[in-house]
C-alpha atoms as a PDB file:
ATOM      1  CA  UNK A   1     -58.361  22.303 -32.916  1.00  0.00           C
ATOM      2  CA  UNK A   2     -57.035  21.582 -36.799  1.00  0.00           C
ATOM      3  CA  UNK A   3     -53.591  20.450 -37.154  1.00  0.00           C
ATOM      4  CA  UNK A   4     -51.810  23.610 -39.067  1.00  0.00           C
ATOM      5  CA  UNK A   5     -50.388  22.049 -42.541  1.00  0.00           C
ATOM      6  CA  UNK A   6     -46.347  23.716 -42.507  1.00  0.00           C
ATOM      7  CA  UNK A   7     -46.904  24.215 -46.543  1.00  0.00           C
ATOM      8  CA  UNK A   8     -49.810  26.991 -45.084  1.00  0.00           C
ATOM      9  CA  UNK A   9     -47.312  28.793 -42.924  1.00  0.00           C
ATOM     10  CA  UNK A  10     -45.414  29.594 -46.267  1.00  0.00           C
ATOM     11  CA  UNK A  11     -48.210  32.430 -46.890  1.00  0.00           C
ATOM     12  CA  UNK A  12     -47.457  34.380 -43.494  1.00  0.00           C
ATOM     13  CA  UNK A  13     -43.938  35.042 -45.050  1.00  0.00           C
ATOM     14  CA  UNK A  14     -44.898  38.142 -46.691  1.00  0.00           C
ATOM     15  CA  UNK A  15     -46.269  39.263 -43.104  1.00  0.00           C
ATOM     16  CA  UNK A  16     -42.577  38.643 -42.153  1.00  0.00           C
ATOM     17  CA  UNK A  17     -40.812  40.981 -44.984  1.00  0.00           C
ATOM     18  CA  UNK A  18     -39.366  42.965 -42.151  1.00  0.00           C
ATOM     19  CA  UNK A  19     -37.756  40.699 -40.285  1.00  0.00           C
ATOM     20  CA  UNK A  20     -34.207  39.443 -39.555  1.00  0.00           C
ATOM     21  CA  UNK A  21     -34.666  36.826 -41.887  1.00  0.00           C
ATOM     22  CA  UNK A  22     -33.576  39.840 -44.600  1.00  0.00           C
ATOM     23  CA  UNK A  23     -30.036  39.285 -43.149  1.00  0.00           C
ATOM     24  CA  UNK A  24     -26.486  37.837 -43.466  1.00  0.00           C
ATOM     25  CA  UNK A  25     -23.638  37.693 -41.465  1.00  0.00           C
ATOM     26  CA  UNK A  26     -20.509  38.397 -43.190  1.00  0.00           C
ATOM     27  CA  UNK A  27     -17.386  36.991 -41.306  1.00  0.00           C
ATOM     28  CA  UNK A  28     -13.933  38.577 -42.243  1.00  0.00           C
ATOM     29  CA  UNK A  29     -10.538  37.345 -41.522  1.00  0.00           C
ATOM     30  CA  UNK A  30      -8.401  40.493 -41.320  1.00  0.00           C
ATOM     31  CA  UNK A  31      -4.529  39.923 -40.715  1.00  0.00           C
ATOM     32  CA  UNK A  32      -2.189  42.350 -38.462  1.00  0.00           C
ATOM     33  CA  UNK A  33       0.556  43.403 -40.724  1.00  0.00           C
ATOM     34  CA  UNK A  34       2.799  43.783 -37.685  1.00  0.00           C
ATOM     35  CA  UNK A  35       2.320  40.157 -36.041  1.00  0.00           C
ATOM     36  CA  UNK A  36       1.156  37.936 -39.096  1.00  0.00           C
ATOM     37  CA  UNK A  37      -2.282  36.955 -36.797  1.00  0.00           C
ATOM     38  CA  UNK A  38      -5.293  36.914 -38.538  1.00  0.00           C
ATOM     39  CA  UNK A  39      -8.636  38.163 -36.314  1.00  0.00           C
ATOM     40  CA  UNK A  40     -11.924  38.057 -37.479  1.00  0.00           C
ATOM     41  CA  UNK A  41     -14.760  40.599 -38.180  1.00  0.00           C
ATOM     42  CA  UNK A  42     -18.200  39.998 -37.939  1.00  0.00           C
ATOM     43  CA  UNK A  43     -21.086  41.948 -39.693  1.00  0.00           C
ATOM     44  CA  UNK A  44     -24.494  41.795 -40.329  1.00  0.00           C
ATOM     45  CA  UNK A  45     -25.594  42.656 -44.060  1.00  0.00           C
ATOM     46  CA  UNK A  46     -29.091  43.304 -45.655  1.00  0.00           C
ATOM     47  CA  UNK A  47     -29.300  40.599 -48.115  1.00  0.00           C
ATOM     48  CA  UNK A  48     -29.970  43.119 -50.733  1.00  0.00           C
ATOM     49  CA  UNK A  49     -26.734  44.714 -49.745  1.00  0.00           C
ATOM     50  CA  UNK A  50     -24.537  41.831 -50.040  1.00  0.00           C
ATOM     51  CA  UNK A  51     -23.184  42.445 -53.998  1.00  0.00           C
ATOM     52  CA  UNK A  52     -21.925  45.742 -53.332  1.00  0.00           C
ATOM     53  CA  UNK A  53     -20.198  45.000 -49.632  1.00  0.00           C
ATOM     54  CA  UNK A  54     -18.688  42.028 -51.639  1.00  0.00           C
ATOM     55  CA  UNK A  55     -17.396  44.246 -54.473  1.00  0.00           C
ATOM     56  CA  UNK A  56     -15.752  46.549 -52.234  1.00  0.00           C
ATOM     57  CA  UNK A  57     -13.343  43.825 -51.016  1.00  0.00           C
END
């Protein structure tokens, strides 16, 4: 059996296009007006996505 170079696993990227590599988390801090605590949101964002999710803030 050949030893499998890791610059030839670059290729099989494209095979992954679907995958949850296309993702970010986003982590929010979000404070309670009524205490003064902050909490924290997570959320997972398409990659592609991430400009307009950040514009909205």
């Amino acid at each position: 059996m050949a030893k499998v170079s890791k610059n030839s696993r670059t290729g099989q990227r494209a095979a992954n296009a679907g995958s949850g590599r296309d993702y970010v988390k986003v982590v929010q801090s979000v404070k309670n007006p009524e205490t003064g605590s902050y909490s924290y949101k997570e959320v997972m964002i398409h990659k592609d996505k991430l400009d307009d999710f950040m514009k909205d803030k």
